[in-house]
Protein backbone atom coordinates (compact mmCIF):
# COMPACT_ATOMS: atom_id res chain seq x y z
CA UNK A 1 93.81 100.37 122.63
CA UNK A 2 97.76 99.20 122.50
CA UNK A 3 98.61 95.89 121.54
CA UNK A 4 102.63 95.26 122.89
CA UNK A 5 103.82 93.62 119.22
CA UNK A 6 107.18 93.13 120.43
CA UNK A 7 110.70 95.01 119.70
CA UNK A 8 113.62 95.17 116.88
CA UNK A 9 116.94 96.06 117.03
CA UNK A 10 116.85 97.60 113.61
CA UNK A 11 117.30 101.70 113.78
CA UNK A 12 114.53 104.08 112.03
CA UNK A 13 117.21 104.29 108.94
CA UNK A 14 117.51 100.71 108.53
CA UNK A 15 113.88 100.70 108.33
CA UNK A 16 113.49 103.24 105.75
CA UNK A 17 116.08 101.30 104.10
CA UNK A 18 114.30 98.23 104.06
CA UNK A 19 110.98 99.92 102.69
CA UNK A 20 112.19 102.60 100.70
CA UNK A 21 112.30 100.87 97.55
CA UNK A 22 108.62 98.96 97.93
CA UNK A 23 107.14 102.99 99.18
CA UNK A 24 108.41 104.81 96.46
CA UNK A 25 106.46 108.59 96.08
CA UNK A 26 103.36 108.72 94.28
CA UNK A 27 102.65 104.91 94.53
CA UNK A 28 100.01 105.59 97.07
CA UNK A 29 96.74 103.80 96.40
CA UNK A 30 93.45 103.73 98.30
CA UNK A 31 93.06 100.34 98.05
CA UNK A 32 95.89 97.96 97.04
CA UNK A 33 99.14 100.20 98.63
CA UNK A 34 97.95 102.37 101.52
CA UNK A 35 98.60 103.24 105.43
CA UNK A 36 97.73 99.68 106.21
CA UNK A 37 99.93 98.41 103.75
CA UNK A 38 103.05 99.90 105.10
CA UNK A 39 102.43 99.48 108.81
CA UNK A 40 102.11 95.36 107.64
CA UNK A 41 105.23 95.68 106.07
CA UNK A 42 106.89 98.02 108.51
CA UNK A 43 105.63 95.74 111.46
CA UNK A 44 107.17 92.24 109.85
CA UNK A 45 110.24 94.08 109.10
CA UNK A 46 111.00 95.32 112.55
CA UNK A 47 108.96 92.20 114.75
CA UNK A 48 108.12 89.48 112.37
CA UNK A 49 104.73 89.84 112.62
CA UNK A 50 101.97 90.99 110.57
CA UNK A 51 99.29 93.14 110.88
CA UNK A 52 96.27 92.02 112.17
CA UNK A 53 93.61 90.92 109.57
CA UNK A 54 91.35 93.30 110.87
CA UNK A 55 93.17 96.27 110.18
CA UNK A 56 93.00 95.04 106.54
CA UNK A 57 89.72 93.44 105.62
CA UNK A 58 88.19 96.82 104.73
CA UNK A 59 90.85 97.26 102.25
CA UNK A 60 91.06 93.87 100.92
CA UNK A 61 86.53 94.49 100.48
CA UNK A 62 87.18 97.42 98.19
CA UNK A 63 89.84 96.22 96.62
CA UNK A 64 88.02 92.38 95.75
CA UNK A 65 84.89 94.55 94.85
CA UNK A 66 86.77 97.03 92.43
CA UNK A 67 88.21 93.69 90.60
CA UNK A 68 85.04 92.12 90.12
CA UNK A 69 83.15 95.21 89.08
CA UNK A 70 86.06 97.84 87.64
CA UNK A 71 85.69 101.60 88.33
CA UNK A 72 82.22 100.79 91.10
CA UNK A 73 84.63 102.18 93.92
CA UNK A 74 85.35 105.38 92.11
CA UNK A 75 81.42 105.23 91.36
CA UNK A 76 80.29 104.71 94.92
CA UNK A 77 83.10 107.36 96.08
CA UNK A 78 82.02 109.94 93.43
CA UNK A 79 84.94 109.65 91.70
CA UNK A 80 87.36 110.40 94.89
CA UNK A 81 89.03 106.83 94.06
CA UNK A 82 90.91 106.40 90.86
CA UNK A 83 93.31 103.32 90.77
CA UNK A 84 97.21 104.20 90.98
CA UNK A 85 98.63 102.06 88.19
CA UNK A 86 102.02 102.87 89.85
CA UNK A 87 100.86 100.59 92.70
CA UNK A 88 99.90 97.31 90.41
CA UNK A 89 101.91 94.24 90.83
CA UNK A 90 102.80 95.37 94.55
CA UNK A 91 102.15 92.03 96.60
CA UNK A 92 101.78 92.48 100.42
CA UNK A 93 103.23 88.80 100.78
């Protein structure tokens, strides 16, 4: 399925520009920084518009469950997740 989300004038550097600092290397998490994370940001950079909550709500599951009840996610992934402390403190808004 494509969804038109509209166009920018910005060019692919000026993007990178823009999220280069917030997508540093090995700040990658499952949960709280991932694919879904940067497409938000990427998308209100270039449009102004977010991602749609759906894309997100599986992400934003795991990562209220992990809060409540620290290191079940690694448990129920046998042990595939491990928080990235290099991705705490990064707020999507």
């Amino acid at each position: 399925k494509r969804v038109f989300v509209g166009s920018s004038r910005l060019t692919g550097k000026e993007l990178l520009g823009g999220l280069s600092d917030h997508f540093r290397p090995g700040t990658y998490d499952l949960l709280r920084k991932n694919c879904n994370t940067f497409s938000d940001c990427a998308l209100y950079l270039l449009c102004g518009r977010r991602l749609d909550s759906s894309f997100r709500s599986l992400d934003q599951l795991g990562q209220n469950v992990d809060d409540v009840a620290k290191g079940l996610v690694q448990k129920l992934t046998l042990g595939a997740y491990s928080q990235n402390e290099k991705a705490d403190g990064f707020d999507l808004e």
